[in-house]
C-alpha atoms as a PDB file:
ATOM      1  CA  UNK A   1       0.000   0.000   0.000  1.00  0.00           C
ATOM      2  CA  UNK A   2       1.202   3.147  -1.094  1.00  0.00           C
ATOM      3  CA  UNK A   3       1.577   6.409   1.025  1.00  0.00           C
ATOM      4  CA  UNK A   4      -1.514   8.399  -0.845  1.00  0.00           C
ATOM      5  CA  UNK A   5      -3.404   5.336  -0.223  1.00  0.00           C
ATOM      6  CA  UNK A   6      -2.615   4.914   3.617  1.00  0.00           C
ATOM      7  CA  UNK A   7      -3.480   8.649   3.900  1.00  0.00           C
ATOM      8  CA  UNK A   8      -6.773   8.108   2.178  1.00  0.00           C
ATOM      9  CA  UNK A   9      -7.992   5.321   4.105  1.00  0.00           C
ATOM     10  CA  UNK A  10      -7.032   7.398   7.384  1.00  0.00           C
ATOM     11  CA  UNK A  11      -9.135  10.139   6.027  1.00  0.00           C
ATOM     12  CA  UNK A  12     -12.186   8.112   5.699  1.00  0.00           C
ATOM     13  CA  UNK A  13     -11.562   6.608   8.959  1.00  0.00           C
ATOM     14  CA  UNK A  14     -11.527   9.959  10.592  1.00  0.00           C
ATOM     15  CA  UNK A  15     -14.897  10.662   8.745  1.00  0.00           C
ATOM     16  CA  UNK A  16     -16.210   7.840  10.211  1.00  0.00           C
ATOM     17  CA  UNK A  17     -15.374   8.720  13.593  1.00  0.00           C
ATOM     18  CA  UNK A  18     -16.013  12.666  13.269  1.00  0.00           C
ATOM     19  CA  UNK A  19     -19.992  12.312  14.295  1.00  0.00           C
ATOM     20  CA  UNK A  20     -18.969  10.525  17.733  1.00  0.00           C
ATOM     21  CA  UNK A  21     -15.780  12.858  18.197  1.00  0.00           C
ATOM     22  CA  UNK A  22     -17.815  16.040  17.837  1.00  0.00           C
ATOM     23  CA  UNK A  23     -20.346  14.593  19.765  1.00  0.00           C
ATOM     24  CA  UNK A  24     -17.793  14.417  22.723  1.00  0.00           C
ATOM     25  CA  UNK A  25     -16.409  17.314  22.358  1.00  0.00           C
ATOM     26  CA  UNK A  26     -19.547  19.123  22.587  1.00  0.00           C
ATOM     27  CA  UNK A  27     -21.482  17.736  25.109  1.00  0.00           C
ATOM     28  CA  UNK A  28     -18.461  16.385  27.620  1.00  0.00           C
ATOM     29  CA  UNK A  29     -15.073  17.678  26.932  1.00  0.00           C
ATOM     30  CA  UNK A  30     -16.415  21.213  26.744  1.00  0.00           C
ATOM     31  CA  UNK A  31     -18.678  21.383  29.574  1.00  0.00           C
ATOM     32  CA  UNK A  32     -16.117  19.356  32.039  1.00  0.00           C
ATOM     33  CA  UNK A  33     -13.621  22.176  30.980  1.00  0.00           C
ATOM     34  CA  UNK A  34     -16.324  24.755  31.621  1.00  0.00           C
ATOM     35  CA  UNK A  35     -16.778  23.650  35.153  1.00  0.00           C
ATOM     36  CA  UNK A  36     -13.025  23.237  36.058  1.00  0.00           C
ATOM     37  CA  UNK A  37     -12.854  27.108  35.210  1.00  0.00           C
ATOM     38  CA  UNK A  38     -15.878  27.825  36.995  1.00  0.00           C
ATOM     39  CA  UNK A  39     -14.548  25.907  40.355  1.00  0.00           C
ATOM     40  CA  UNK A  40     -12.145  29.258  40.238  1.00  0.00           C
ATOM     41  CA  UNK A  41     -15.198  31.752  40.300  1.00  0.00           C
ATOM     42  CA  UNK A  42     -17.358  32.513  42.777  1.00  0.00           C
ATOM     43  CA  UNK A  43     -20.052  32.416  40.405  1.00  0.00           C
ATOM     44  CA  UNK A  44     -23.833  32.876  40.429  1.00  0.00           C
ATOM     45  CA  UNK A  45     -26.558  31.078  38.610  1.00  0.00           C
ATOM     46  CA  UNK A  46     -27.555  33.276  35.521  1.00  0.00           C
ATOM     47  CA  UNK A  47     -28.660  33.762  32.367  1.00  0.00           C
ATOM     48  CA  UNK A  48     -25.415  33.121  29.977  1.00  0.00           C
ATOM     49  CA  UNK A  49     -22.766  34.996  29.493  1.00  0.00           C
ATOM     50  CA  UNK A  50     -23.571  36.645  33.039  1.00  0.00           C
ATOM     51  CA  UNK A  51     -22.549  34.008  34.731  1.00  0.00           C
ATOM     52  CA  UNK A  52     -18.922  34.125  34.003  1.00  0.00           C
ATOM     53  CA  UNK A  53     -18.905  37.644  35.381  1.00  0.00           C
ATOM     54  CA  UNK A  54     -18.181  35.812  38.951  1.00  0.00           C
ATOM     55  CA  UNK A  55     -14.966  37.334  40.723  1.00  0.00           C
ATOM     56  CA  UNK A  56     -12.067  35.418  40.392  1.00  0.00           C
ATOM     57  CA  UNK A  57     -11.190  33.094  43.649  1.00  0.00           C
ATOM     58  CA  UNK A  58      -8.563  31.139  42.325  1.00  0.00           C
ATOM     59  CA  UNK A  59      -7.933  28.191  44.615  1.00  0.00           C
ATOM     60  CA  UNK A  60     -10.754  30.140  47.466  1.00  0.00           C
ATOM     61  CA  UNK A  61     -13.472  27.464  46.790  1.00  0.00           C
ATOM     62  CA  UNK A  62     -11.067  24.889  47.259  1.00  0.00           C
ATOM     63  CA  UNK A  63     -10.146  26.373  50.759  1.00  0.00           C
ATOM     64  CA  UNK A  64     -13.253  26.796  51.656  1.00  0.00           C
ATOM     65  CA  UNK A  65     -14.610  23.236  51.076  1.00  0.00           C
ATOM     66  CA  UNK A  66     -11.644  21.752  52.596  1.00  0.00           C
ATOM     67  CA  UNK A  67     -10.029  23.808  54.953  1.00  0.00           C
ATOM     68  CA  UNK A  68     -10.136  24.246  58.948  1.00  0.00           C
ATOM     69  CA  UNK A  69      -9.853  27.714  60.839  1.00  0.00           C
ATOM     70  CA  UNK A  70      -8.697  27.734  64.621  1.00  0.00           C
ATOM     71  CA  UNK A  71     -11.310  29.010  66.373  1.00  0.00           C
ATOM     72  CA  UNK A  72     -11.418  29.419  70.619  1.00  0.00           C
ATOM     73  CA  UNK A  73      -8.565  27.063  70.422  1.00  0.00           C
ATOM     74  CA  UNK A  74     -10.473  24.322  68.328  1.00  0.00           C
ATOM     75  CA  UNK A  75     -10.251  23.443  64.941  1.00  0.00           C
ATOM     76  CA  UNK A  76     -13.448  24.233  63.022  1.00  0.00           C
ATOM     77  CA  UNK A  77     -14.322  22.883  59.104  1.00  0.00           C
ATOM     78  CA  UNK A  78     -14.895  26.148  56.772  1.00  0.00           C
ATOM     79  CA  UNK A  79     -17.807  23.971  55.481  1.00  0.00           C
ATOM     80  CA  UNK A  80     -19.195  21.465  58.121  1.00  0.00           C
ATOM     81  CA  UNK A  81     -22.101  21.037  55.992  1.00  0.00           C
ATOM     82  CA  UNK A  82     -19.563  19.094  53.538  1.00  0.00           C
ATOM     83  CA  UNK A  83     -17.924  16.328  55.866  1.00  0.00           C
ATOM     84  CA  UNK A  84     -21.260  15.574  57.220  1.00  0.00           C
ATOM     85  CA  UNK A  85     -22.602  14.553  53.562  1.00  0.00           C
ATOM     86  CA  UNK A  86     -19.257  12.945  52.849  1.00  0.00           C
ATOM     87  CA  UNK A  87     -20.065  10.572  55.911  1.00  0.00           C
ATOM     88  CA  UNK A  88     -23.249  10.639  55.068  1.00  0.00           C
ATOM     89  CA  UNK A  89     -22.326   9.220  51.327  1.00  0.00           C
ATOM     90  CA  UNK A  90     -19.089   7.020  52.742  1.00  0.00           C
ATOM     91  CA  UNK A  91     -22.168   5.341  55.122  1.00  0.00           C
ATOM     92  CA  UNK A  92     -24.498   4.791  52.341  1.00  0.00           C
ATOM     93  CA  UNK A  93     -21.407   2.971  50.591  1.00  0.00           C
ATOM     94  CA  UNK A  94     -21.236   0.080  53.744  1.00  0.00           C
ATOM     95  CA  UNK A  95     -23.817  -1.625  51.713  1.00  0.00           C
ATOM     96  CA  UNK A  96     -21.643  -2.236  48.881  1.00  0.00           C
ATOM     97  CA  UNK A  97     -20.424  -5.850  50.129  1.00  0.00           C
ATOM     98  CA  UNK A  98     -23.860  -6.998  51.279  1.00  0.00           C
ATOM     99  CA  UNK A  99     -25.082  -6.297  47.181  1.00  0.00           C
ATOM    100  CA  UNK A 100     -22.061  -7.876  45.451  1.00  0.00           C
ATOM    101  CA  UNK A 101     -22.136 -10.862  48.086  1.00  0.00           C
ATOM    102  CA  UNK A 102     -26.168 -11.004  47.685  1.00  0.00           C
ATOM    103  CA  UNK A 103     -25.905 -10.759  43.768  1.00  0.00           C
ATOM    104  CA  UNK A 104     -23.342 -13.472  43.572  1.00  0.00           C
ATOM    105  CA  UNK A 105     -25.678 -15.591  45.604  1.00  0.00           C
ATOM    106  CA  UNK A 106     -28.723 -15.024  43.355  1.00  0.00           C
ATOM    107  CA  UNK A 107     -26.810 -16.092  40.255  1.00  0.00           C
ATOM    108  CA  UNK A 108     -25.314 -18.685  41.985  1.00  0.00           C
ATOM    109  CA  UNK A 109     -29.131 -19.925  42.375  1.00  0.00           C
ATOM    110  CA  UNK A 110     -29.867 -18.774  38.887  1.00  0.00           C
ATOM    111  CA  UNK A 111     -27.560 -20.587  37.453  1.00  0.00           C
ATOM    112  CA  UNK A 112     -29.174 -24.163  38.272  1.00  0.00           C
ATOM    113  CA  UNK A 113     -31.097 -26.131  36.204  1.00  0.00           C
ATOM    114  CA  UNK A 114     -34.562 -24.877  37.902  1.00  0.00           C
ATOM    115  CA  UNK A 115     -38.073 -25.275  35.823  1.00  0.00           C
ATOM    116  CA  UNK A 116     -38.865 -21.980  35.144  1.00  0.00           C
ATOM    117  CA  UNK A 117     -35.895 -20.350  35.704  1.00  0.00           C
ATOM    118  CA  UNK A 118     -36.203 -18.042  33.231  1.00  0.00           C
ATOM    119  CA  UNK A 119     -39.393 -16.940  34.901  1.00  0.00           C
ATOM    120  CA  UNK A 120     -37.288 -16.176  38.274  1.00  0.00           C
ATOM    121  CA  UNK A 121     -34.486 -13.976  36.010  1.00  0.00           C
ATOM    122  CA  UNK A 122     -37.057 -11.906  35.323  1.00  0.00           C
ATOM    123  CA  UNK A 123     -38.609 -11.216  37.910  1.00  0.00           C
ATOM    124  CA  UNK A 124     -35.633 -10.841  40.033  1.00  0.00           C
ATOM    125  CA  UNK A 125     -34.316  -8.322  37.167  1.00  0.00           C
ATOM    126  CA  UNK A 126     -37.611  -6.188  37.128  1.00  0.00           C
ATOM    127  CA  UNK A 127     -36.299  -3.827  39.843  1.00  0.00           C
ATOM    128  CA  UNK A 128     -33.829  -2.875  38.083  1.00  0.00           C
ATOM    129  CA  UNK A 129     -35.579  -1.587  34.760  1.00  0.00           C
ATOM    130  CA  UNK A 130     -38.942  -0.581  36.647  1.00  0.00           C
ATOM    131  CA  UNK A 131     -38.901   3.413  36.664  1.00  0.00           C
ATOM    132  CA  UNK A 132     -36.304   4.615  39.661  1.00  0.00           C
ATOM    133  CA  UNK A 133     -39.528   7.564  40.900  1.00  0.00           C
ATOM    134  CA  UNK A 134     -42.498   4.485  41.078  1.00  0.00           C
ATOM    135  CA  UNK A 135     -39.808   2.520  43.191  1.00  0.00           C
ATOM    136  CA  UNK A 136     -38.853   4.807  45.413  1.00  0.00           C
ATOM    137  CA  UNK A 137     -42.780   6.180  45.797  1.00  0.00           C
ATOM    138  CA  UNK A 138     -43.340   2.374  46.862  1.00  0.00           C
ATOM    139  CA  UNK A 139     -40.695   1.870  49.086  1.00  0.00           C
ATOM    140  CA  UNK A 140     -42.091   5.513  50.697  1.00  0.00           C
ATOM    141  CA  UNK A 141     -45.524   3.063  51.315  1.00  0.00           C
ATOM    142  CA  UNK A 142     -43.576   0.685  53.001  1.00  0.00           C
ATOM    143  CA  UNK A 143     -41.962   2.896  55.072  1.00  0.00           C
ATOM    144  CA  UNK A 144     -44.744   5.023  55.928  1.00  0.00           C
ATOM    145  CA  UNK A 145     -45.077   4.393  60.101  1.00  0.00           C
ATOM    146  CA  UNK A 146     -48.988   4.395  60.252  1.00  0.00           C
ATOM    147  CA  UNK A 147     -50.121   2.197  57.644  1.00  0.00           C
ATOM    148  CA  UNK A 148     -46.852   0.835  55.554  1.00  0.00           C
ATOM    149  CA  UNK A 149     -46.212  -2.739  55.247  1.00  0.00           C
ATOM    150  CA  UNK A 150     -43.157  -2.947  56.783  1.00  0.00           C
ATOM    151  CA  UNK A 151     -44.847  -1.615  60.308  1.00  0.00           C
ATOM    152  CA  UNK A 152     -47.845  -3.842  60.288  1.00  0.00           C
ATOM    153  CA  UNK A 153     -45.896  -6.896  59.127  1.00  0.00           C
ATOM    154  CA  UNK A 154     -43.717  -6.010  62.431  1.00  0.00           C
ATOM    155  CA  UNK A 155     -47.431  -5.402  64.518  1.00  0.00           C
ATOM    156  CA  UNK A 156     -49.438  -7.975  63.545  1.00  0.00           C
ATOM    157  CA  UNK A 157     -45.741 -10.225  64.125  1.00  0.00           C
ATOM    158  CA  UNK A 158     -46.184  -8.258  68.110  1.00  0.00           C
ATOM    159  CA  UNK A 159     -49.478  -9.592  68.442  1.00  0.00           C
ATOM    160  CA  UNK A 160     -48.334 -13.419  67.200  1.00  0.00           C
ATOM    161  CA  UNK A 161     -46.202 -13.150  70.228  1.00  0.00           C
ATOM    162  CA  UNK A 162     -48.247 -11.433  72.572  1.00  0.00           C
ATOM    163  CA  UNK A 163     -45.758  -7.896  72.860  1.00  0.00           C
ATOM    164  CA  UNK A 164     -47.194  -4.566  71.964  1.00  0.00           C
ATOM    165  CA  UNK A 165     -44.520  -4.279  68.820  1.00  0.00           C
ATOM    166  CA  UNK A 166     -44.194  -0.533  67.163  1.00  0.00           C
ATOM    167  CA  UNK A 167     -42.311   0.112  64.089  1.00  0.00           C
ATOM    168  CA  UNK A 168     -39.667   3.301  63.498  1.00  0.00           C
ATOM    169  CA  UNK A 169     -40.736   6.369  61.745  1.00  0.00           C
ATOM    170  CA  UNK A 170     -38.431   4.723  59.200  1.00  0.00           C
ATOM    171  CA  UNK A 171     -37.401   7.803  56.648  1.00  0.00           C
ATOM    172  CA  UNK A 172     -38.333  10.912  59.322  1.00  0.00           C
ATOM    173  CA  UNK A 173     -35.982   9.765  62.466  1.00  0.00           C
ATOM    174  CA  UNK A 174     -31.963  10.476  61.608  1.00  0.00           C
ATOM    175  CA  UNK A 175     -31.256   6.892  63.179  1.00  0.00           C
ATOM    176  CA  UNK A 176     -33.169   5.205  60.650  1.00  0.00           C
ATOM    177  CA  UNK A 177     -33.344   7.385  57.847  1.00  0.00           C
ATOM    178  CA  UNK A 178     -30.082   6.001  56.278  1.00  0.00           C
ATOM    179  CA  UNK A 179     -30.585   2.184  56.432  1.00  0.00           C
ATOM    180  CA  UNK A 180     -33.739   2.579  55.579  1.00  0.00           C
ATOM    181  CA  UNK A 181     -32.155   3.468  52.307  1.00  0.00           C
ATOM    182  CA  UNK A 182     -29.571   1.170  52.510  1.00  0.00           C
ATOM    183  CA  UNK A 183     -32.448  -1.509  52.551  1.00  0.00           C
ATOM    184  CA  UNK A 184     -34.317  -0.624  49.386  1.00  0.00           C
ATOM    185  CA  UNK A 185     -30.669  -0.272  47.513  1.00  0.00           C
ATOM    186  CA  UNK A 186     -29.815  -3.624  48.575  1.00  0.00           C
ATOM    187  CA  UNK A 187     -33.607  -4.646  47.253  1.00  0.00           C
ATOM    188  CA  UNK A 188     -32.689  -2.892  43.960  1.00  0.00           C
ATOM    189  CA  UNK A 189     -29.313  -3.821  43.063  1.00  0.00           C
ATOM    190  CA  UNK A 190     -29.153  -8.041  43.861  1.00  0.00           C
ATOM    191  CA  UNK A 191     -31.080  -8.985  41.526  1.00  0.00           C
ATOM    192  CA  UNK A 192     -29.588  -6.494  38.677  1.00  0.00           C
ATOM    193  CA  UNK A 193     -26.789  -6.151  36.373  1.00  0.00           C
ATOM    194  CA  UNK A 194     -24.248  -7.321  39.064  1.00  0.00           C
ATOM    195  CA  UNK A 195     -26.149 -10.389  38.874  1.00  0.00           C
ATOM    196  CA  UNK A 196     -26.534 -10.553  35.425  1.00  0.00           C
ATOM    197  CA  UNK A 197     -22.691 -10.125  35.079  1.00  0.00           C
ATOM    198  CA  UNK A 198     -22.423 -12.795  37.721  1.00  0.00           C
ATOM    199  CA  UNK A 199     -24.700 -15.119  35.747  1.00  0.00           C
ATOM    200  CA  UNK A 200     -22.472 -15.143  32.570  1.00  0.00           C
ATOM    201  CA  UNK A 201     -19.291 -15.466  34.314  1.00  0.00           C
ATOM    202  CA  UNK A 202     -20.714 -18.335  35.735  1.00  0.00           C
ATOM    203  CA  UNK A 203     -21.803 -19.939  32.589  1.00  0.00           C
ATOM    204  CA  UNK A 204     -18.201 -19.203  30.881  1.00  0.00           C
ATOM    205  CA  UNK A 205     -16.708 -21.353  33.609  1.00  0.00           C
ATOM    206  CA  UNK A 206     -15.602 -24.361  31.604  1.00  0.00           C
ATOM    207  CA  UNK A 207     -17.640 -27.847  33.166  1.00  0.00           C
ATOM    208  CA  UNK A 208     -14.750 -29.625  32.821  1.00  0.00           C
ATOM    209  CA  UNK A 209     -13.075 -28.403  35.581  1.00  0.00           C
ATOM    210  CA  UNK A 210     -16.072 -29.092  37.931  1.00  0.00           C
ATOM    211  CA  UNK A 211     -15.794 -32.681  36.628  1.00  0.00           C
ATOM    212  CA  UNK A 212     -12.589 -33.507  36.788  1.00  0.00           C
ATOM    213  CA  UNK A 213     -13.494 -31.706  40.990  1.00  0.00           C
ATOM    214  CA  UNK A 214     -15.833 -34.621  41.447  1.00  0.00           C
ATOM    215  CA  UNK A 215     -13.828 -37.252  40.539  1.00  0.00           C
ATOM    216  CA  UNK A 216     -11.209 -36.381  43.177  1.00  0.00           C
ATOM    217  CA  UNK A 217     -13.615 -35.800  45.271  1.00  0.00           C
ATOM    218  CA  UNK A 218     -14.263 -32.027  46.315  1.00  0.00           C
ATOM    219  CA  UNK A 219     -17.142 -30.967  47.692  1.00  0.00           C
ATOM    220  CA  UNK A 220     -19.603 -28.287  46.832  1.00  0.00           C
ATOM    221  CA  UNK A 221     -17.670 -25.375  48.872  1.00  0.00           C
ATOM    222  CA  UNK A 222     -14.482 -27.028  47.260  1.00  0.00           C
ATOM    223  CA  UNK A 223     -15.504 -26.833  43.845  1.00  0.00           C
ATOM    224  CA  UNK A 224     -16.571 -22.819  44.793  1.00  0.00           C
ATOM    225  CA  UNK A 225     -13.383 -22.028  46.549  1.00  0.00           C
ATOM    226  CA  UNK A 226     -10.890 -23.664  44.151  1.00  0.00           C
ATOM    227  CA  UNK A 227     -12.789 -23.073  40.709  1.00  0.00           C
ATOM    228  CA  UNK A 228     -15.747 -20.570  40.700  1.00  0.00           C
ATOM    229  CA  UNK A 229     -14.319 -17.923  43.030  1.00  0.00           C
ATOM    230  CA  UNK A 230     -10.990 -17.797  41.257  1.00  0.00           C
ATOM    231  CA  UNK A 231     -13.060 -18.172  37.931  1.00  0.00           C
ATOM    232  CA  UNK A 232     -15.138 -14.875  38.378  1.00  0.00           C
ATOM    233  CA  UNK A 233     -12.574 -12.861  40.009  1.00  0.00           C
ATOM    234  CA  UNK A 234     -12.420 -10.739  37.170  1.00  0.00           C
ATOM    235  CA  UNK A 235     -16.348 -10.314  37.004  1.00  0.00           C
ATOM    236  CA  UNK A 236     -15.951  -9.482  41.019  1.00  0.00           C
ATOM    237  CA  UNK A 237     -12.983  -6.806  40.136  1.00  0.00           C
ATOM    238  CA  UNK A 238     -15.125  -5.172  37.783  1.00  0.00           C
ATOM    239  CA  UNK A 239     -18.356  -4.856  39.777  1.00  0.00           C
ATOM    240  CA  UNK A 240     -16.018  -3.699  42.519  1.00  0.00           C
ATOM    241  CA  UNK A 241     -15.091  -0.773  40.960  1.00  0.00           C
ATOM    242  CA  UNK A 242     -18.171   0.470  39.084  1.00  0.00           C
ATOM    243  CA  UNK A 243     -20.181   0.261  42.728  1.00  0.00           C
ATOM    244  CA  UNK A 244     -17.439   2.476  44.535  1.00  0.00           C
ATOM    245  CA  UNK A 245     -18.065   4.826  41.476  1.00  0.00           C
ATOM    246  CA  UNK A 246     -21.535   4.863  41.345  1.00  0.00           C
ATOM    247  CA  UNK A 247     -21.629   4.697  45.020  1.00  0.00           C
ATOM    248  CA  UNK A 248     -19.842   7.957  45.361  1.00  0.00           C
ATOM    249  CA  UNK A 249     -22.188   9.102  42.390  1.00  0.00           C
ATOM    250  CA  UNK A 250     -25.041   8.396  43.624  1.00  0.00           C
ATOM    251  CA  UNK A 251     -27.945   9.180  46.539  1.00  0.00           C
ATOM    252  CA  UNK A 252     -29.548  11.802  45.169  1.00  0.00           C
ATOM    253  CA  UNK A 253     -32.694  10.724  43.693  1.00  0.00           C
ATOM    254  CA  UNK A 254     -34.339   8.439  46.283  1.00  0.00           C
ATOM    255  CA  UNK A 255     -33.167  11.106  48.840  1.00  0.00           C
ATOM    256  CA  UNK A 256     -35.361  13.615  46.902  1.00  0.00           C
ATOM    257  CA  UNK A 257     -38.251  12.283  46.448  1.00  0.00           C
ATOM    258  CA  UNK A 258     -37.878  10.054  49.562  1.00  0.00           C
ATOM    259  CA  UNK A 259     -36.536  12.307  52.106  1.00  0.00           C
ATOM    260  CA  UNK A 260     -35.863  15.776  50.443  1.00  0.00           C
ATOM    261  CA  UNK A 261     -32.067  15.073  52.010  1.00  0.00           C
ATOM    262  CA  UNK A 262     -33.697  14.971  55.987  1.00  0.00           C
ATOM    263  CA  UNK A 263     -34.402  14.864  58.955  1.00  0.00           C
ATOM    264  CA  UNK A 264     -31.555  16.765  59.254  1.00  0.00           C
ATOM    265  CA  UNK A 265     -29.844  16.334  56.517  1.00  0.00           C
ATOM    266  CA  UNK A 266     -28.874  13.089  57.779  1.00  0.00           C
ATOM    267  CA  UNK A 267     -29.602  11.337  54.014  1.00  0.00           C
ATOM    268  CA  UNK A 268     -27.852  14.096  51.705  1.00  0.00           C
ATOM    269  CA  UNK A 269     -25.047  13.196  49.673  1.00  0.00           C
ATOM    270  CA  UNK A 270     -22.354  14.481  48.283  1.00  0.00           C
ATOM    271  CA  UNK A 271     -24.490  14.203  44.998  1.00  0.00           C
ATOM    272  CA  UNK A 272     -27.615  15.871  46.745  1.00  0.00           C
ATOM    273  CA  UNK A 273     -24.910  18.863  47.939  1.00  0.00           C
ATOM    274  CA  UNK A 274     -24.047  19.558  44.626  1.00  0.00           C
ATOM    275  CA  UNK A 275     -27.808  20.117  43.122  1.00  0.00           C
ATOM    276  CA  UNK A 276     -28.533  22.245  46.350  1.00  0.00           C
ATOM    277  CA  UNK A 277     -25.169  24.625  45.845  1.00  0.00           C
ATOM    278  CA  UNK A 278     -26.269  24.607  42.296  1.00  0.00           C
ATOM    279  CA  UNK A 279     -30.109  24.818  41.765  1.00  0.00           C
ATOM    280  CA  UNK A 280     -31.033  26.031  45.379  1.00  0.00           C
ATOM    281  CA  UNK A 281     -28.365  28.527  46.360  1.00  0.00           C
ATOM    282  CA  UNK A 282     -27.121  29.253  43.089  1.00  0.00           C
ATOM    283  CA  UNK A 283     -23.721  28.933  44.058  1.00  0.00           C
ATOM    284  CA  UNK A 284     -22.034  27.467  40.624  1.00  0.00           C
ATOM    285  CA  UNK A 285     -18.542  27.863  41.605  1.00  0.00           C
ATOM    286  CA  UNK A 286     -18.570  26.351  44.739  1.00  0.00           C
ATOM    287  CA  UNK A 287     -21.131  23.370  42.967  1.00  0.00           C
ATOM    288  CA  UNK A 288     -18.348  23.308  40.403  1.00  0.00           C
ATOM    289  CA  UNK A 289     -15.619  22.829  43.070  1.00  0.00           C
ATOM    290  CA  UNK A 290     -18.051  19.674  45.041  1.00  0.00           C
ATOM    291  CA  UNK A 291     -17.607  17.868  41.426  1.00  0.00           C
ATOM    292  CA  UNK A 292     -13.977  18.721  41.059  1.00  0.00           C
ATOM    293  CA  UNK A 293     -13.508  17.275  44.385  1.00  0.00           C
ATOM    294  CA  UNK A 294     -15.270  14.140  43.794  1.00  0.00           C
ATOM    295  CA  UNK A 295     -14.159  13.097  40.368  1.00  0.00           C
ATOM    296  CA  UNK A 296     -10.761  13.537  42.067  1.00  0.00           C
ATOM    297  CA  UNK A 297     -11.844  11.173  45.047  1.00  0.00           C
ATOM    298  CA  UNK A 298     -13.125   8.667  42.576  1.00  0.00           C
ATOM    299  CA  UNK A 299     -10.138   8.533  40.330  1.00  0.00           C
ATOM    300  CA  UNK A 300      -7.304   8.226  42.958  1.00  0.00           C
ATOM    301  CA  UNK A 301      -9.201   5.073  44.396  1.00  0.00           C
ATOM    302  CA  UNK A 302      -9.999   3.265  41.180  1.00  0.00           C
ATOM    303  CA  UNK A 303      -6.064   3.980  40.654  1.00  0.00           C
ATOM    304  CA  UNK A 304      -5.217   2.334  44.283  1.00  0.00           C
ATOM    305  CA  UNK A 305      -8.194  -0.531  43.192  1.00  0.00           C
ATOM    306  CA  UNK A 306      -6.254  -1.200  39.622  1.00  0.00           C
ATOM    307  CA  UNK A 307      -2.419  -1.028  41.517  1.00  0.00           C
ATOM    308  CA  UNK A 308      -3.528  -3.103  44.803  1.00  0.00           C
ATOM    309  CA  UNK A 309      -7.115  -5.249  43.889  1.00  0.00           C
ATOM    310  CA  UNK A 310      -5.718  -6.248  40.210  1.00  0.00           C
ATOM    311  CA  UNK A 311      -3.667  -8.637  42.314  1.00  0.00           C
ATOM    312  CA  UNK A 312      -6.278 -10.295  43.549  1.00  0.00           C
ATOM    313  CA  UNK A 313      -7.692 -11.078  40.510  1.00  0.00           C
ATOM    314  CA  UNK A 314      -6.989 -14.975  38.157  1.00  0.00           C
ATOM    315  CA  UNK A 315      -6.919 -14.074  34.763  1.00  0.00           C
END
C-alpha cells in the first residue's frame, strides 16, 4: 500500500469517527472544561454569558470546602455542611459488600437447572428496569409508620407473640433514615446487572473443571473455593469498581423524592450537595468545586483498586 493510499484510508476513517468525536467534544469535553474554570469563580446562577462575570477566587473554593480555621482554640471545618454529607455518602457505601455478596448468591441460584428459571431472572431483574420515581414512591408506602407494610408486618408479628410491637418512623428519624435506604438499595441492586454479570461469568466457567473436581472428590464449597471464586474474580474486580463509582455518584434521587435530604440532613449526599449549591443557592462555583472534588476522590481510588485489587484477581 502506497503512502496516498494509507493517507486516504485514514481520512475516511476519521470521517467515520467525526460524528462521535464532535459529539464528545460538545457535550463532555467542553462542559467538564467549563466547570473546572468555573470551580475558580465565585459564580452565580444566571442567564449566559452573566454568569462568568463571577470574581475570580482562584484556589478560594477549594479552601473553603476543605479547609479548617482555629477558632477558641479548636479546629473548626470552613464547610461542616460538607464532611457531614461525605459521611453521610461514605455510610451509604457500607452496603456495597452486602449487594455484590447477595448478587453473587442469586446467580449462583440462577444458574441451576430450575423449571422456570427463566421466569425467576425476570422477575428478580424487574427492579432494576422498573422506573427509579415508582420505586422509590413504593418503598415511601412501606416505610410510611402508620399504615406501611413494613410496620404492620412487624405489629401484627407483636401480636403473634403477645408484645405490643411498634415500628420506626423509618425515613423521618436520623437513626433510621439512612438504612432505611440502605435496605431498598440492597432490594434494587441483587437482583440487577451485578447479577446478570455474575450469571455469565458463571456460565463461561468451563464444566470440565467441575468434573474432573468430582472425581477427586471435592465438595460443593471445594468446587466454589478452588474453581468458581478464582473463575469470576475478574467479574468481582469489575463490579467492585463500578459500585465504589456509582456509590460515590449516587444518593440523590431516592433522597429527593424520599426524604428531600432529611431529617436533618442526615440522608444528603455528596451528589444531593451539589444540586442544592447549584439549583437552590445558586452557588455554581462552589457546585463546580463539590464535582472537582469528587471526580478527584473517585479517580485516585480506582487507581489504588487497579495497583492493589488487580492482584487479587486470576486471569
Amino acid at each position: 500500500m502506497n503512502l496516498k493510499s494509507r493517507h486516504r484510508e485514514t481520512l475516511i476513517a476519521y470521517l467515520f469517527l467525526s460524528p462521535n468525536l464532535l459529539g464528545f467534544l460538545i457535550f463532555t469535553s467542553i462542559p467538564v472544561l467549563v466547570s473546572l474554570s468555573f470551580s475558580f469563580f465565585d459564580s452565580q446562577l444566571a442567564p449566559w454569558p452573566q454568569v462568568l462575570s463571577g470574581k475570580f477566587v482562584g484556589f478560594g473554593n477549594f479552601v473553603k470546602l476543605l479547609g479548617f480555621r482555629l477558632q477558641d482554640g479548636v479546629w473548626l471545618a470552613n464547610d461542616p455542611k460538607f464532611w457531614k454529607f461525605t459521611g453521610n455518602t461514605l455510610f451509604l457505601m457500607m452496603v456495597i459488600p452486602f449487594q455484590i455478596f447477595g448478587s453473587l448468591v442469586l446467580a449462583l441460584i440462577m444458574n441451576q437447572k430450575i423449571r422456570g428459571i427463566v421466569g425467576f431472572r425476570t422477575i428478580y431483574f424487574l427492579p432494576t428496569i422498573s422506573n427509579g420515581v415508582a420505586i422509590y414512591l413504593l418503598w415511601q408506602w412501606v416505610y410510611n409508620p402508620n399504615f406501611g407494610l413494613l410496620n404492620s408486618m412487624i405489629a401484627k408479628f407483636g401480636e403473634i407473640v403477645n408484645l405490643s410491637l411498634k415500628g420506626p418512623h423509618w425515613l423521618s428519624n436520623e437513626a433510621w433514615a439512612k438504612p432505611s435506604l440502605m435496605i431498598m438499595g440492597l432490594w434494587v441492586v441483587i437482583g440487577g446487572h451485578n447479577a446478570i454479570l455474575y450469571l455469565a461469568a458463571l456460565q463461561n466457567i468451563p464444566k470440565d473443571f467441575y468434573d474432573a473436581a468430582s472425581i477427586d472428590g471435592a465438595n460443593l464449597w471445594q468446587k466454589f473455593w478452588y474453581i468458581t471464586w478464582p473463575m469470576i474474580s475478574p467479574t468481582t474486580f469489575f463490579i467492585t469498581i463500578m459500585a465504589v463509582i456509582f456509590g460515590f455518584q449516587s444518593g440523590f434521587m431516592q433522597a429527593y423524592i424520599m426524604t428531600r435530604g432529611g431529617p436533618n440532613g442526615a440522608t444528603t449526599t455528596l451528589e444531593y450537595y451539589i444540586f442544592n449549591n447549584l439549583y437552590e443557592w445558586h452557588h455554581v462555583g462552589y457546585a463546580a468545586t463539590i464535582a472537582w472534588f469528587l471526580f478527584i476522590v473517585i479517580f485516585v481510588i480506582t487507581l489504588l483498586n487497579w495497583r492493589f485489587g488487580g492482584k487479587l484477581v486470576n486471569y
